[in-house]
Protein backbone atom coordinates (compact mmCIF):
# COMPACT_ATOMS: atom_id res chain seq x y z
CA UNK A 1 -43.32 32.80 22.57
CA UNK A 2 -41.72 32.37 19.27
CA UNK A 3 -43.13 34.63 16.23
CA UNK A 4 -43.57 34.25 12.92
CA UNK A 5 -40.23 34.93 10.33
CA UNK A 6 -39.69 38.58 9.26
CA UNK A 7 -40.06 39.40 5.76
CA UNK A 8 -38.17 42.73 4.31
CA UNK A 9 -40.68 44.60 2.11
CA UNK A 10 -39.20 46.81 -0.80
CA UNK A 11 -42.52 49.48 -1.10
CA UNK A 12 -42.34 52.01 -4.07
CA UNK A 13 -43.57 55.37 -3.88
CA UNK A 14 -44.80 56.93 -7.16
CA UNK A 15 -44.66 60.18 -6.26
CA UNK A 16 -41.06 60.50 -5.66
CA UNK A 17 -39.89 56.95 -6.94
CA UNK A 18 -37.71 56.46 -3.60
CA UNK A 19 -37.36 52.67 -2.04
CA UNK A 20 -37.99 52.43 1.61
CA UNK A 21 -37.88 48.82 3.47
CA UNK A 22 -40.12 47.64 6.14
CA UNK A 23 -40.15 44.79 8.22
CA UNK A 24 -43.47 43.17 7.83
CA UNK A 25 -44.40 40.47 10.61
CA UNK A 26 -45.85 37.85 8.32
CA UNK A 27 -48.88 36.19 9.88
CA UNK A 28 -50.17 33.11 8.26
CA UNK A 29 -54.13 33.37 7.19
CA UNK A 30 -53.93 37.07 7.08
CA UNK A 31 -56.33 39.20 4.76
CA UNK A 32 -55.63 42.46 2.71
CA UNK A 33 -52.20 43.24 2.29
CA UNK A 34 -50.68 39.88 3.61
CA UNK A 35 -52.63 37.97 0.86
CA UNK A 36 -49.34 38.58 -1.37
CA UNK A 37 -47.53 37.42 1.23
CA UNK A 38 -49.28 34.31 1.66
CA UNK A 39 -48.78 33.33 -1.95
CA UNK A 40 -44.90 33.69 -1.67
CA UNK A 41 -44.68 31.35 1.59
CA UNK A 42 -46.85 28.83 -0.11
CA UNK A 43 -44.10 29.60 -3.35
CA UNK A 44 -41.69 29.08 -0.79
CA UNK A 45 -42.20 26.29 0.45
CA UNK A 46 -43.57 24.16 -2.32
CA UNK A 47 -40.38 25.18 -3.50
CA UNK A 48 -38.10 23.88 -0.33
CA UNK A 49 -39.88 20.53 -1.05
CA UNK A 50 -37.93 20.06 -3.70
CA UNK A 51 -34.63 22.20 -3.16
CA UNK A 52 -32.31 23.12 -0.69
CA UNK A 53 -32.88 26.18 1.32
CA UNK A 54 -30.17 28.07 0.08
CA UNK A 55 -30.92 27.86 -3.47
CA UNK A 56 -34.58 28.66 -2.96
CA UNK A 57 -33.32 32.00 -1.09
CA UNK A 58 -31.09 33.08 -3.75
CA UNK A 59 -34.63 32.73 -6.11
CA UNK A 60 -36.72 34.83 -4.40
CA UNK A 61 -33.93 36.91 -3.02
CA UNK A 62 -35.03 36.50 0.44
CA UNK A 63 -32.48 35.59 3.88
CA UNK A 64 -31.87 32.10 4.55
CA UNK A 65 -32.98 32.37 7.82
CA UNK A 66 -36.38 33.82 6.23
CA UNK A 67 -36.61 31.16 4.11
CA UNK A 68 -36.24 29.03 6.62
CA UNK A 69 -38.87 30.06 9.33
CA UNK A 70 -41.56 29.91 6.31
CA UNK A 71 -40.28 26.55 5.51
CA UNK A 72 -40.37 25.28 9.36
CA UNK A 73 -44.29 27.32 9.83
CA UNK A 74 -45.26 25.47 6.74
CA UNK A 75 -44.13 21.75 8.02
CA UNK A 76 -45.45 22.52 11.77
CA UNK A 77 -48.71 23.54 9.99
CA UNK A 78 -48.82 20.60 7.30
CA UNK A 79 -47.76 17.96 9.97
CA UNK A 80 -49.28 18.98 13.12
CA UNK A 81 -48.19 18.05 16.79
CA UNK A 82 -46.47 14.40 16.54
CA UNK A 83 -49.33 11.82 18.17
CA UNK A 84 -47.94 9.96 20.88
CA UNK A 85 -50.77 7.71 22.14
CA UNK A 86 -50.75 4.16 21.92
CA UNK A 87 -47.29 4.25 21.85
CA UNK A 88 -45.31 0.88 23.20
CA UNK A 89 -41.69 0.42 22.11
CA UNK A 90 -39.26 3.19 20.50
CA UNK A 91 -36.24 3.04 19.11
CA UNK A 92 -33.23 5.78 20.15
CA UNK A 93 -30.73 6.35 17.63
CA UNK A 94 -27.68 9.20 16.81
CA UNK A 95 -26.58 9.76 13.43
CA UNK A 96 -23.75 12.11 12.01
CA UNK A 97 -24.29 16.14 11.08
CA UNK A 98 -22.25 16.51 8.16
CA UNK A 99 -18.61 14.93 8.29
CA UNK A 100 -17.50 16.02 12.01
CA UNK A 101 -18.34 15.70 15.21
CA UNK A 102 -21.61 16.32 15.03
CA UNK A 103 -24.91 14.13 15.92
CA UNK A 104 -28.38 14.00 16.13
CA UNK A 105 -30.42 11.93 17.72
CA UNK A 106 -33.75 10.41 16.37
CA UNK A 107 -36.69 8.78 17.99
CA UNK A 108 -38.37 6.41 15.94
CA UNK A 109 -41.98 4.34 16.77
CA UNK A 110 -40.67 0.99 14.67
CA UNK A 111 -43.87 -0.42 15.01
CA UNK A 112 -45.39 1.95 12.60
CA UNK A 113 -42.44 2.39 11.16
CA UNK A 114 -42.86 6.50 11.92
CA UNK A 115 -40.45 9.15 13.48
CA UNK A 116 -41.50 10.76 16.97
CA UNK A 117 -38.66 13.09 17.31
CA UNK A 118 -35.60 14.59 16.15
CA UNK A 119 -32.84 16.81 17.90
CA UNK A 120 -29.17 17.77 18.09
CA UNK A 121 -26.65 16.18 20.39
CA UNK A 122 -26.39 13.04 21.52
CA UNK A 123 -26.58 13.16 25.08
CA UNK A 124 -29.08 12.77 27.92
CA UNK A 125 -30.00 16.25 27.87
CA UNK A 126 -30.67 16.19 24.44
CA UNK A 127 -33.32 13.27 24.35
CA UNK A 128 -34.85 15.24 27.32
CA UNK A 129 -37.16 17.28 25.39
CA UNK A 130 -38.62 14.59 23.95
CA UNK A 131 -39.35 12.43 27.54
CA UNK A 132 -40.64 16.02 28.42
CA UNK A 133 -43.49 15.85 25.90
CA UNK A 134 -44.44 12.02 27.15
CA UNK A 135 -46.44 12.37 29.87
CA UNK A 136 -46.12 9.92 32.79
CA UNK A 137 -48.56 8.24 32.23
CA UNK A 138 -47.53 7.16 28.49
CA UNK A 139 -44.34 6.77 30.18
CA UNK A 140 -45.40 4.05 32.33
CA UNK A 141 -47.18 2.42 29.07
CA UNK A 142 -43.67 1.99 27.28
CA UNK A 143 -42.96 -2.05 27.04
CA UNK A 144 -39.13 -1.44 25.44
CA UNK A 145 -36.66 0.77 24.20
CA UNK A 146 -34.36 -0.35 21.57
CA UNK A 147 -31.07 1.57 21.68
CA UNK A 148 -27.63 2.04 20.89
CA UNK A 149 -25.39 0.97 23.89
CA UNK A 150 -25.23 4.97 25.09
CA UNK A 151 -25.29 5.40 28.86
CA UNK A 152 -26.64 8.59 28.18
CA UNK A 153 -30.13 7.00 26.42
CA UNK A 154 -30.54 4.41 28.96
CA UNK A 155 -30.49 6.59 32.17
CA UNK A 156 -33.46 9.15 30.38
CA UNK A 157 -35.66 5.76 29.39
CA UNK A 158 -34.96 4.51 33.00
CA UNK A 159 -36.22 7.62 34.62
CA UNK A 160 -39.31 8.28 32.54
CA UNK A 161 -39.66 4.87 31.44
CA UNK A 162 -39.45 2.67 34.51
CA UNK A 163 -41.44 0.13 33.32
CA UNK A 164 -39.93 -0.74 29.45
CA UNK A 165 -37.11 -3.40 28.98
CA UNK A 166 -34.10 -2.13 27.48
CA UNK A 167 -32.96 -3.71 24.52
CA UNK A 168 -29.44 -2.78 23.50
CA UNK A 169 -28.09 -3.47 20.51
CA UNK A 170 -23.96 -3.75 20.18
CA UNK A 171 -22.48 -2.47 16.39
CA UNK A 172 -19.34 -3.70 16.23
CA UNK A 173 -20.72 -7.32 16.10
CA UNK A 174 -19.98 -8.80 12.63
CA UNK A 175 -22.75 -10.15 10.96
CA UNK A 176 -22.24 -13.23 8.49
């Protein structure tokens, strides 16, 4: 079960003006002392809207990865659990991490023109997560799959998807 992020809490003491740190499970909603905390995620991440992680870490002199799990809690409470019913054709495609060998792969719902899913890798067991969250059922319901010629893809659709038509699409074909 995966917990909230951690935030490092400088407390001062008036008696004897010393700094001690704790680590302070942040919990979103809380009451009392976490209401502080509640305003500086909601700083936070107003703030990663518009800035890159890094930058909004060195403001508030927090940890990246900090930063980050307040950032990620904020989207997976703004956005919610990704709706997959009614669901008929997707689209598989990789993309480039950087300049390198590394990819992604993202699963897009063309018809309303929305992304379903996003992970590293580009292999078959990296699209599995995502055939793991479509039931059978919705499975079955898939008409087509429009993808990148990647054996990889096409053996995941087949096996959760037996029903939905394949549609590769070749790109090193020169368009006019």
């Amino acid at each position: 079960m995966r917990r909230g992020p951690l935030l490092m809490v400088c407390r001062r003491y008036l008696k004897c003006r010393r700094h001690d740190e704790h680590s302070i499970p942040y919990r979103p909603g809380g009451r009392g002392r976490w209401r502080g905390l509640e305003r500086l995620a909601e700083s936070v991440g107003r703030l990663c809207e518009v800035i890159a992680i890094r930058h909004v870490a060195r403001y508030f002199g927090l940890d990246w990865k900090t930063v980050k799990d307040l950032d990620r809690a904020r989207l997976e409470r703004s956005l919610g659990p990704v709706d997959l019913d009614g669901i008929e054709i997707i689209a598989l495609d990789e993309f480039a991490i950087h300049e390198g060998h590394r990819y992604a792969t993202v699963i897009l719902e063309p018809t309303r023109k929305r992304v379903l899913w996003v992970g590293r890798g580009r292999g078959r067991e990296d699209v599995h997560p995502f055939f793991a969250l479509l039931d059978p059922q919705r499975g079955r319901r898939l008409r087509a799959a429009v993808m990148d010629m990647n054996a990889g893809y096409e053996r995941e659709v087949r096996q959760h998807c037996p029903s939905a038509a394949i549609v590769s699409l070749s790109t090193c074909c020169a368009m006019p």
